[in-house]
Protein backbone atom coordinates (compact mmCIF):
# COMPACT_ATOMS: atom_id res chain seq x y z
CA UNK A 1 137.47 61.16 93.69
CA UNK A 2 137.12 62.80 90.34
CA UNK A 3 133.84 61.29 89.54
CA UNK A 4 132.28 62.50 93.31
CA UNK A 5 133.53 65.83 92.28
CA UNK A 6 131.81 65.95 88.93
CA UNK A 7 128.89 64.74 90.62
CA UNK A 8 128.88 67.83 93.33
CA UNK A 9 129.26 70.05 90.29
CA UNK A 10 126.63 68.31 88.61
CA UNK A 11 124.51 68.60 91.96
CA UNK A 12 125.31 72.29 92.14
CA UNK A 13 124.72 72.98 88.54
CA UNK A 14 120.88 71.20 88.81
CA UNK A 15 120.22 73.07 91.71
CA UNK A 16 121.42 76.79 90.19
CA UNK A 17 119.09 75.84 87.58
CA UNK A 18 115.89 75.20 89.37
CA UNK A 19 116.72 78.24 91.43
CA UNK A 20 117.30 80.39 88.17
CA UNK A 21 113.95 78.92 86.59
CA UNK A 22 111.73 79.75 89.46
CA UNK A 23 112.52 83.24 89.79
CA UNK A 24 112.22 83.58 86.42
CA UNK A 25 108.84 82.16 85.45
CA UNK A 26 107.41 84.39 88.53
CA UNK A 27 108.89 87.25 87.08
CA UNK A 28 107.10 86.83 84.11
CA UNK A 29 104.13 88.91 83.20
CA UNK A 30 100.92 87.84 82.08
CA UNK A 31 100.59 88.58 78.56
CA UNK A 32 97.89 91.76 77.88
CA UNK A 33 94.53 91.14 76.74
CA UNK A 34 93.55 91.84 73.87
CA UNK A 35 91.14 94.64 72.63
CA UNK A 36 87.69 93.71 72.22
CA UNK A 37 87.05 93.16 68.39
CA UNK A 38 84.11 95.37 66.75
CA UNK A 39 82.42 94.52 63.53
CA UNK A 40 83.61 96.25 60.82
CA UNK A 41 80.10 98.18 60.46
CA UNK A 42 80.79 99.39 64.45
CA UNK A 43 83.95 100.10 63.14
CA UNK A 44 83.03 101.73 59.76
CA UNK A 45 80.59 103.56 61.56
CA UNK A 46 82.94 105.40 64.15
CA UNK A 47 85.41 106.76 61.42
CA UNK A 48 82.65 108.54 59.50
CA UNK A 49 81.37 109.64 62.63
CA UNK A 50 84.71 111.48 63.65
CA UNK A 51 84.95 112.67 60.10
CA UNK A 52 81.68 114.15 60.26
CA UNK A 53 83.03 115.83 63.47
CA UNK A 54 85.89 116.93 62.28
CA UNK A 55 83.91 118.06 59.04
CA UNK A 56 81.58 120.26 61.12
CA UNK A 57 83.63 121.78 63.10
CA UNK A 58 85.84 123.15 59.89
CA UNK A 59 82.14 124.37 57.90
CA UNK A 60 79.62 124.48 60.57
CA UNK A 61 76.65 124.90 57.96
CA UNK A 62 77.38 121.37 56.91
CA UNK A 63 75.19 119.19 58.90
CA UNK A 64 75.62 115.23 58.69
CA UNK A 65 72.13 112.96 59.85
CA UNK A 66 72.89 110.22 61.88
CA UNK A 67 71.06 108.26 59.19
CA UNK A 68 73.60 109.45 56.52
CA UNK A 69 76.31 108.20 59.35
CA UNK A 70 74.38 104.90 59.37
CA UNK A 71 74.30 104.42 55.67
CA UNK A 72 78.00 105.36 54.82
CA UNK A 73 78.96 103.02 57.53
CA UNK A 74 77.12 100.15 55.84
CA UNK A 75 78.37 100.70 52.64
CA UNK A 76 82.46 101.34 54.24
CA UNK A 77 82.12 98.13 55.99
CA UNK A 78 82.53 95.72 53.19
CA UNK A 79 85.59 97.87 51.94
CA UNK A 80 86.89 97.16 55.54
CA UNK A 81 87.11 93.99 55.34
CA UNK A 82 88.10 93.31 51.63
CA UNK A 83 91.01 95.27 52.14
CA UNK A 84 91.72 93.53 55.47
CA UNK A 85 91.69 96.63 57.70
CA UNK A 86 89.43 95.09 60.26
CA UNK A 87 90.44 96.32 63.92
CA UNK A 88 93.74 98.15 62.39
CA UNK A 89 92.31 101.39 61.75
CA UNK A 90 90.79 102.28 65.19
CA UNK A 91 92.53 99.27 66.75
CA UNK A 92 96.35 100.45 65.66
CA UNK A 93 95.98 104.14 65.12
CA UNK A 94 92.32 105.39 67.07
CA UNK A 95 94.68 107.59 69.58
CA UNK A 96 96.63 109.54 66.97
CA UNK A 97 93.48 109.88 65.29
CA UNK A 98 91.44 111.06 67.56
CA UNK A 99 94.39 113.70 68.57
CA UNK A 100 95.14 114.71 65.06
CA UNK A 101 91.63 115.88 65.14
CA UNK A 102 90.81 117.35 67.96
CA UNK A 103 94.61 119.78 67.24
CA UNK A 104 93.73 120.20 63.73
CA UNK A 105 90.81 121.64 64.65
CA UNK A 106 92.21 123.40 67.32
CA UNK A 107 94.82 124.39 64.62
CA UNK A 108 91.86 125.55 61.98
CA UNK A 109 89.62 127.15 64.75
CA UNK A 110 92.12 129.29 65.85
CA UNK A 111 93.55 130.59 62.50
CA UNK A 112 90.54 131.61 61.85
CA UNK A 113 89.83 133.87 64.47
CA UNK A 114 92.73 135.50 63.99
CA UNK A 115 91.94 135.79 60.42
CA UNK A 116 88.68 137.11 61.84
CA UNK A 117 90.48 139.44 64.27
CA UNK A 118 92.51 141.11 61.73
CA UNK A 119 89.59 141.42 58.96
CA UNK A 120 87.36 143.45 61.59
CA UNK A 121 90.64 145.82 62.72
CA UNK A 122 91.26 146.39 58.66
CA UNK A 123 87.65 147.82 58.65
CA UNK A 124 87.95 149.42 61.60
CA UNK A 125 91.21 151.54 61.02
CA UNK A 126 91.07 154.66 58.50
CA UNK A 127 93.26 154.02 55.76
CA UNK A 128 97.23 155.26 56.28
CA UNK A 129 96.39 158.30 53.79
CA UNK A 130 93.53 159.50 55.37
CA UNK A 131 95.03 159.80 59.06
CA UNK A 132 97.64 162.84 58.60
CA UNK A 133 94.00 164.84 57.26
CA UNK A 134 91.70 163.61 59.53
CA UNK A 135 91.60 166.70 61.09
CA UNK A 136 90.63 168.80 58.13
CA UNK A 137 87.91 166.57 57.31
CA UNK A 138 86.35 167.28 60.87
CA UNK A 139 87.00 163.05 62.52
CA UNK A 140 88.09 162.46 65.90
């Protein structure tokens, strides 16, 4: 009596699990794939070319070759992987990167044309002395 009971419960227990374990395993996602890996002179080579962006956009008379790109990169490569950066720097942070640029620049661009703005209304305006007389002295 006892021991057809525990056997029920054992039944019941076996079959909870195999219904808990199939659910489960369908429920589970396939893992992502991974990025695909660049050499570090691919890699070397796309952080000096968004510096050079970033560098021309700040001093537009600064012009960078794509052969000065090309030799940086060579020579940044080898620090790459020395220091074990490979795939981190792009791989890990390329988004908040690419978007600290692009607002910095925003940031930059924009402060100075307001420094621009202001420069060209100094000029413009008479001095504060010189408006209470600008009548005597014949102006508009």
């Amino acid at each position: 009596m006892i021991v057809d009971e525990l056997k029920q419960f054992e039944q019941a227990a076996i079959e909870a699990d195999a219904g808990l374990e199939g659910p489960q395993q369908q429920q589970q996602e396939p893992a992502p794939e991974p990025d695909p890996v660049q050499n570090p002179e691919e890699e070397a080579r796309q952080i000096l070319g968004l510096l050079a962006f970033g560098i021309q956009k700040i001093w537009p008379v600064l012009e960078y070759r794509e052969e000065t790109i090309s030799e940086g990169s060579k020579r940044l490569a080898p620090l790459i992987v020395k220091y074990n950066l490979k795939d981190t720097i792009f791989g890990k942070w390329g988004a908040e990167i690419e978007a600290g640029m692009f607002f910095g620049g925003l940031a930059y661009a924009s402060y100075m044309a307001v420094k621009d703005a202001q420069s060209e209304q100094k000029e413009s305006a008479p001095a504060w002395w010189k408006r209470p007389f600008k009548w005597f002295a014949g102006g508009k």
